[in-house]
Protein backbone atom coordinates (compact mmCIF):
# COMPACT_ATOMS: atom_id res chain seq x y z
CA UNK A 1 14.23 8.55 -10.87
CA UNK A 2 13.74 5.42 -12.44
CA UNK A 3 9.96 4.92 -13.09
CA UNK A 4 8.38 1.29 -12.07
CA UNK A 5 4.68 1.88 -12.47
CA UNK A 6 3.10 3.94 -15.33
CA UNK A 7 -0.73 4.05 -15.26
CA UNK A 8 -2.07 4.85 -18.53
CA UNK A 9 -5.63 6.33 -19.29
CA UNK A 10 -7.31 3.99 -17.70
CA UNK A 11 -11.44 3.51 -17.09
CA UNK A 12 -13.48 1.81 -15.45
CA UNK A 13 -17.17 1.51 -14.84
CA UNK A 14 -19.37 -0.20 -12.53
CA UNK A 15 -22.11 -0.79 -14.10
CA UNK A 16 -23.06 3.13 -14.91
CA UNK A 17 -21.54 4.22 -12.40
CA UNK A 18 -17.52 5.78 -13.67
CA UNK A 19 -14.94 5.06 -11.08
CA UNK A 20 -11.85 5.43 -12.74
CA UNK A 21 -11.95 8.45 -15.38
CA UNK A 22 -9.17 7.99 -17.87
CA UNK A 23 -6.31 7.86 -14.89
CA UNK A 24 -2.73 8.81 -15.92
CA UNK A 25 0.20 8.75 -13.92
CA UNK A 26 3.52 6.81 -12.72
CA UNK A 27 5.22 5.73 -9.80
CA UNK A 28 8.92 6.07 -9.25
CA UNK A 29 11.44 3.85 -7.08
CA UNK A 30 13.15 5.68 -3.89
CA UNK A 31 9.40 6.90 -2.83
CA UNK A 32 6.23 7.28 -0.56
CA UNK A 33 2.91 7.79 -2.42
CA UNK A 34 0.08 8.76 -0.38
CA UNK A 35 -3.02 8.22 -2.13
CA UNK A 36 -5.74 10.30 -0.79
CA UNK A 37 -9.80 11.37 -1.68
CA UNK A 38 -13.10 11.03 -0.14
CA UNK A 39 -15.23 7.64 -0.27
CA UNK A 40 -16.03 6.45 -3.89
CA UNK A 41 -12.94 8.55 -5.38
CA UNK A 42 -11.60 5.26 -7.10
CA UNK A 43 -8.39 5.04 -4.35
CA UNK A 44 -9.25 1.15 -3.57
CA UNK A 45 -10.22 0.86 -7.66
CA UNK A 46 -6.61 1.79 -8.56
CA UNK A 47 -4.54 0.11 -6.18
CA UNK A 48 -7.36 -3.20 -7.16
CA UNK A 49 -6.31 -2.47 -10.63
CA UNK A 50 -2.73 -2.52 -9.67
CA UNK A 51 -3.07 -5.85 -8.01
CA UNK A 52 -4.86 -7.29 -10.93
CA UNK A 53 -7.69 -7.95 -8.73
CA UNK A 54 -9.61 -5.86 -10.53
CA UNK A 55 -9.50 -5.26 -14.53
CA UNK A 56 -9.84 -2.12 -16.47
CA UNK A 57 -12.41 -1.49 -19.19
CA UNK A 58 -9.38 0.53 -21.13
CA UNK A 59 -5.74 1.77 -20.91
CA UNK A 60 -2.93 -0.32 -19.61
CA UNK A 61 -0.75 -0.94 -16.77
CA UNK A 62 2.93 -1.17 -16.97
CA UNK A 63 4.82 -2.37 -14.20
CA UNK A 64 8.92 -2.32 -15.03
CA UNK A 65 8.31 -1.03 -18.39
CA UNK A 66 5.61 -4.50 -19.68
CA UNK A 67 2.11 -4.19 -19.34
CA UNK A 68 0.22 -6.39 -16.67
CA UNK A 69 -2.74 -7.04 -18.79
CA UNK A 70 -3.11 -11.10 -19.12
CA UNK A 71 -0.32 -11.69 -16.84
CA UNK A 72 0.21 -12.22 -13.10
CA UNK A 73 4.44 -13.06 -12.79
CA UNK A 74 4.58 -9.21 -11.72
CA UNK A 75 2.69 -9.65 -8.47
CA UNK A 76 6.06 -11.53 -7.03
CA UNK A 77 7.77 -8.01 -6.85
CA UNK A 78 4.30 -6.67 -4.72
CA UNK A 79 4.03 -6.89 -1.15
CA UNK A 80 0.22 -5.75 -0.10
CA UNK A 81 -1.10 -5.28 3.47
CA UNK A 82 -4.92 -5.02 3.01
CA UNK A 83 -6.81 -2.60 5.75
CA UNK A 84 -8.63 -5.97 6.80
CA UNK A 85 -6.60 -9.23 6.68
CA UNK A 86 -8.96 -12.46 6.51
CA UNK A 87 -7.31 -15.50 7.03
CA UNK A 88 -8.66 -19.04 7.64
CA UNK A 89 -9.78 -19.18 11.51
CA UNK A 90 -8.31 -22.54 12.68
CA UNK A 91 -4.91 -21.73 11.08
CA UNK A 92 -2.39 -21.30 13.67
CA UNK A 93 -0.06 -17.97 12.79
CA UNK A 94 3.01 -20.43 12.08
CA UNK A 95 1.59 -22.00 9.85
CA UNK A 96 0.33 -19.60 7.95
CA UNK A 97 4.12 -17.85 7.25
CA UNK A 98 4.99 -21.27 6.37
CA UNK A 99 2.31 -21.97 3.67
CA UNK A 100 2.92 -18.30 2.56
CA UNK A 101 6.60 -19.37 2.40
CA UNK A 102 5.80 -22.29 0.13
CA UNK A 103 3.65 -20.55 -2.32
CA UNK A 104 6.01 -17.95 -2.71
CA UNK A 105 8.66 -21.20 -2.99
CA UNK A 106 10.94 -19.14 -0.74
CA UNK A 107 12.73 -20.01 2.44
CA UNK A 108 16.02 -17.92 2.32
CA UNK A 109 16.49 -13.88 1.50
CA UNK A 110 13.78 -13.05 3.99
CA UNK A 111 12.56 -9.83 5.67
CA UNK A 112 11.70 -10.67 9.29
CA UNK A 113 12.62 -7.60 10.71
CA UNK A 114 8.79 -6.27 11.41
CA UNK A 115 7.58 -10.10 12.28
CA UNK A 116 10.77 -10.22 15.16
CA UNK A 117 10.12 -6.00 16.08
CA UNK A 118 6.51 -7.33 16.58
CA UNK A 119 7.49 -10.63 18.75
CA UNK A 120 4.95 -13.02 16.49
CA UNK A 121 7.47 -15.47 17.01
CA UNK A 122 6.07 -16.25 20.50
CA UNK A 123 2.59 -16.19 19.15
CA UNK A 124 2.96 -19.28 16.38
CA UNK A 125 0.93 -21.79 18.39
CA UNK A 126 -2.21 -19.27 18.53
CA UNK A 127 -4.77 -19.83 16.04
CA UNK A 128 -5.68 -16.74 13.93
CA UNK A 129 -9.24 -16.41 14.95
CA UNK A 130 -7.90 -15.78 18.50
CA UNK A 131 -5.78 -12.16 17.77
CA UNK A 132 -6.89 -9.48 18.62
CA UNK A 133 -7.31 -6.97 15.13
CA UNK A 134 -4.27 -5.64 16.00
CA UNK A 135 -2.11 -8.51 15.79
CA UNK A 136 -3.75 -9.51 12.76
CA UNK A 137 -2.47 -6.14 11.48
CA UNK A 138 0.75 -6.96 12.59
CA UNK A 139 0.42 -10.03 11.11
CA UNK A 140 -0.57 -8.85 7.51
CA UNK A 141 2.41 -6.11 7.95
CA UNK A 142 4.91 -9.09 8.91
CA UNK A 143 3.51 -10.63 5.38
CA UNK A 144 4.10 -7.74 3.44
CA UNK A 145 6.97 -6.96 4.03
CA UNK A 146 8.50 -10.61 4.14
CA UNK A 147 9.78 -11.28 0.55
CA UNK A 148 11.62 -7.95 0.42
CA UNK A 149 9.48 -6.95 -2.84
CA UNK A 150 10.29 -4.16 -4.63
CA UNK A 151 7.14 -2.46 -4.39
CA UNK A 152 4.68 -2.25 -1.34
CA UNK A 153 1.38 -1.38 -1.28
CA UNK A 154 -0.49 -0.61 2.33
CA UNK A 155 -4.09 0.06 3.28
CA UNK A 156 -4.60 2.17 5.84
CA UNK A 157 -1.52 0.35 7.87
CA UNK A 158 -1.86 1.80 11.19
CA UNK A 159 -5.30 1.52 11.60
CA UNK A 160 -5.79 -1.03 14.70
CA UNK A 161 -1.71 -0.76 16.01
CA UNK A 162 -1.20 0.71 19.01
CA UNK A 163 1.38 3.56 19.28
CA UNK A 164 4.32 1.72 19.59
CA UNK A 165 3.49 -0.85 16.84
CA UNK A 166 2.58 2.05 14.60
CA UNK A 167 6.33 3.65 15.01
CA UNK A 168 7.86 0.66 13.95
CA UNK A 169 5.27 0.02 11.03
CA UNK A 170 6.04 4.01 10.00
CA UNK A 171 10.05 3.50 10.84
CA UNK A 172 10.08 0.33 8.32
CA UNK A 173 8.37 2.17 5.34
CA UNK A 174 10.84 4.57 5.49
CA UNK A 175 13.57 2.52 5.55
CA UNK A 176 12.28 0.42 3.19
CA UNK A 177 12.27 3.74 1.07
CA UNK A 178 15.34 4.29 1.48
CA UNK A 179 16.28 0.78 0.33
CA UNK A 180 14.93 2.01 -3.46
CA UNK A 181 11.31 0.74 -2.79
CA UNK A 182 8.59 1.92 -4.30
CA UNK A 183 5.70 2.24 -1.53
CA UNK A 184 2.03 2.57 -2.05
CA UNK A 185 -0.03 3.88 0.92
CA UNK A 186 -3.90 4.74 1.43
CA UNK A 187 -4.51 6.62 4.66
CA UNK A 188 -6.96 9.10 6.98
CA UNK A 189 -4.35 9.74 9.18
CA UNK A 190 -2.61 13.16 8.16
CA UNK A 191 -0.46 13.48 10.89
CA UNK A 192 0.43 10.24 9.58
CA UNK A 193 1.22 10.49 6.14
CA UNK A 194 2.86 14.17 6.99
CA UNK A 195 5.34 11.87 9.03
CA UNK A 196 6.07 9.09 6.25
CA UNK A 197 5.12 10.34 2.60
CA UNK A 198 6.94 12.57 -0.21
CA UNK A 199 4.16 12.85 -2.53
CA UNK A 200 -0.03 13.02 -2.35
CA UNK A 201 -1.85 11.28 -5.51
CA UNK A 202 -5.45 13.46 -4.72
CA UNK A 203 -8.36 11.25 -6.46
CA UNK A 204 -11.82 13.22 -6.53
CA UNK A 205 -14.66 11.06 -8.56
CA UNK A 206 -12.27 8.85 -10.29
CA UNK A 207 -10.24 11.94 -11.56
CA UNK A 208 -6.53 12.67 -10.30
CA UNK A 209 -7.33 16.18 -8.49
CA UNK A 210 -3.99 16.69 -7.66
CA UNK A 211 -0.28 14.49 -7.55
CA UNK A 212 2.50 16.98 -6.02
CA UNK A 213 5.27 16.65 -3.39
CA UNK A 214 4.29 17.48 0.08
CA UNK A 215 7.09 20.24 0.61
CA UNK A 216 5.28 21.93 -2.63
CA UNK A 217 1.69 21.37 -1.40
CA UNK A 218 2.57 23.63 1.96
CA UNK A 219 4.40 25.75 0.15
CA UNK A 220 1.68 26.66 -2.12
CA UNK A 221 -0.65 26.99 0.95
CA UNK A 222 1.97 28.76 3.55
CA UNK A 223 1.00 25.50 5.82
CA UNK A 224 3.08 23.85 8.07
CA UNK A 225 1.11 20.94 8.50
CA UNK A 226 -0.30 18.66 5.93
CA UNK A 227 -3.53 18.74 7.07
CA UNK A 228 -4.36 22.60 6.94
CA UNK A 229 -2.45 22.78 3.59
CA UNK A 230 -5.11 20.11 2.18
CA UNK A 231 -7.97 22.13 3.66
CA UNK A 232 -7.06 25.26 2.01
CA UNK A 233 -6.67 23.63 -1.55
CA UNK A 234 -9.43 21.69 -1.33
């Protein structure tokens, strides 16, 4: 498997308070990471840390074998769906793919797939502040997704979709998987991540618990189910 993300020992501290704990681990391409732990474990630190929105006190990055330290050209290949997308009220949703298009300086090579499975199309004339959340969770999905990049990293995707949405969302990321991606994902839905992930990253108090396949994790445990393998380990 070819590796695209490598974390490296890294820390970090919030005032006294250790999030991250010396963190080492990497991400291959062709894969679904689920990366689970209670509140405070450091899941949102890491996947800030990955995003550069958030810099460790030590130990590196390295995304595609250079170190994202001081640099931001890697983000291009990132496609993030936050669990709550904010976007500027009196925006109508049109134009908002279209000034994400210009940033991005792209107008061919796109991914529509989830922004025509989720009809948005119809909705370009509505102003943001009037979706409902889960439309704006389509929405931030649609984003994600748009520029095809090679790695994707989703918080807590479903949460707001309605059933049907939610199959589509969970049909895309593996697909997408398939396609060589490299996918990121931060869940409380077992049943969910069961459904849609090949390996858990466990953080417990900014310290990697656990990172094994899920086939290995109910073998261990004689579990069929994700969920009751997870309660007898932990």
């Amino acid at each position: 498997m070819d590796t695209v993300i490598q974390i490296r020992n890294i820390r970090k501290k919030f005032g006294k308070l250790k999030v991250l704990n010396g963190l080492n681990c990497s991400f291959q391409k062709n894969q679904v990471v689920c990366i689970l732990g209670p509140n405070a474990s450091g899941k949102t630190t890491l996947i800030k840390s990955i995003l550069g929105m958030v810099v460790p006190d030590s130990g590196d990055i390295v995304f595609n074998g250079k170190s994202i330290l001081n640099t931001f050209s890697y983000k291009s290949n990132i496609g993030y769906m936050p669990q709550i997308g904010r976007y500027p009220d009196n925006m109508k949703m049109g134009h908002l793919f279209e000034m994400m298009m210009d940033i991005r300086n792209r107008e061919t090579h796109l991914d529509k797939e989830l922004m025509e499975a989720f009809a948005l199309e119809s909705m370009f004339n509505k102003t943001m502040k009037t979706l409902s959340g889960g439309t704006r969770q389509k929405v931030s999905a649609s984003l994600a997704f748009l520029f095809s990049p090679q790695v994707l990293i989703l918080d807590e995707p479903t949460a707001g979709l309605d059933p049907l949405a939610s199959e589509i969302l969970k049909d895309k990321i593996l697909k997408e998987k398939e396609n060589g991606k490299l996918i990121l994902v931060t869940s409380h839905i077992m049943s969910e991540v069961d459904e849609i992930a090949d390996q858990i990253l466990y953080l417990f108090e900014g310290n990697i618990k656990f990172f094994k396949p899920i086939e290995e994790l109910k073998s261990e445990t004689g579990e069929f189910r994700l969920g009751k393998a997870l309660t007898k380990i932990l």
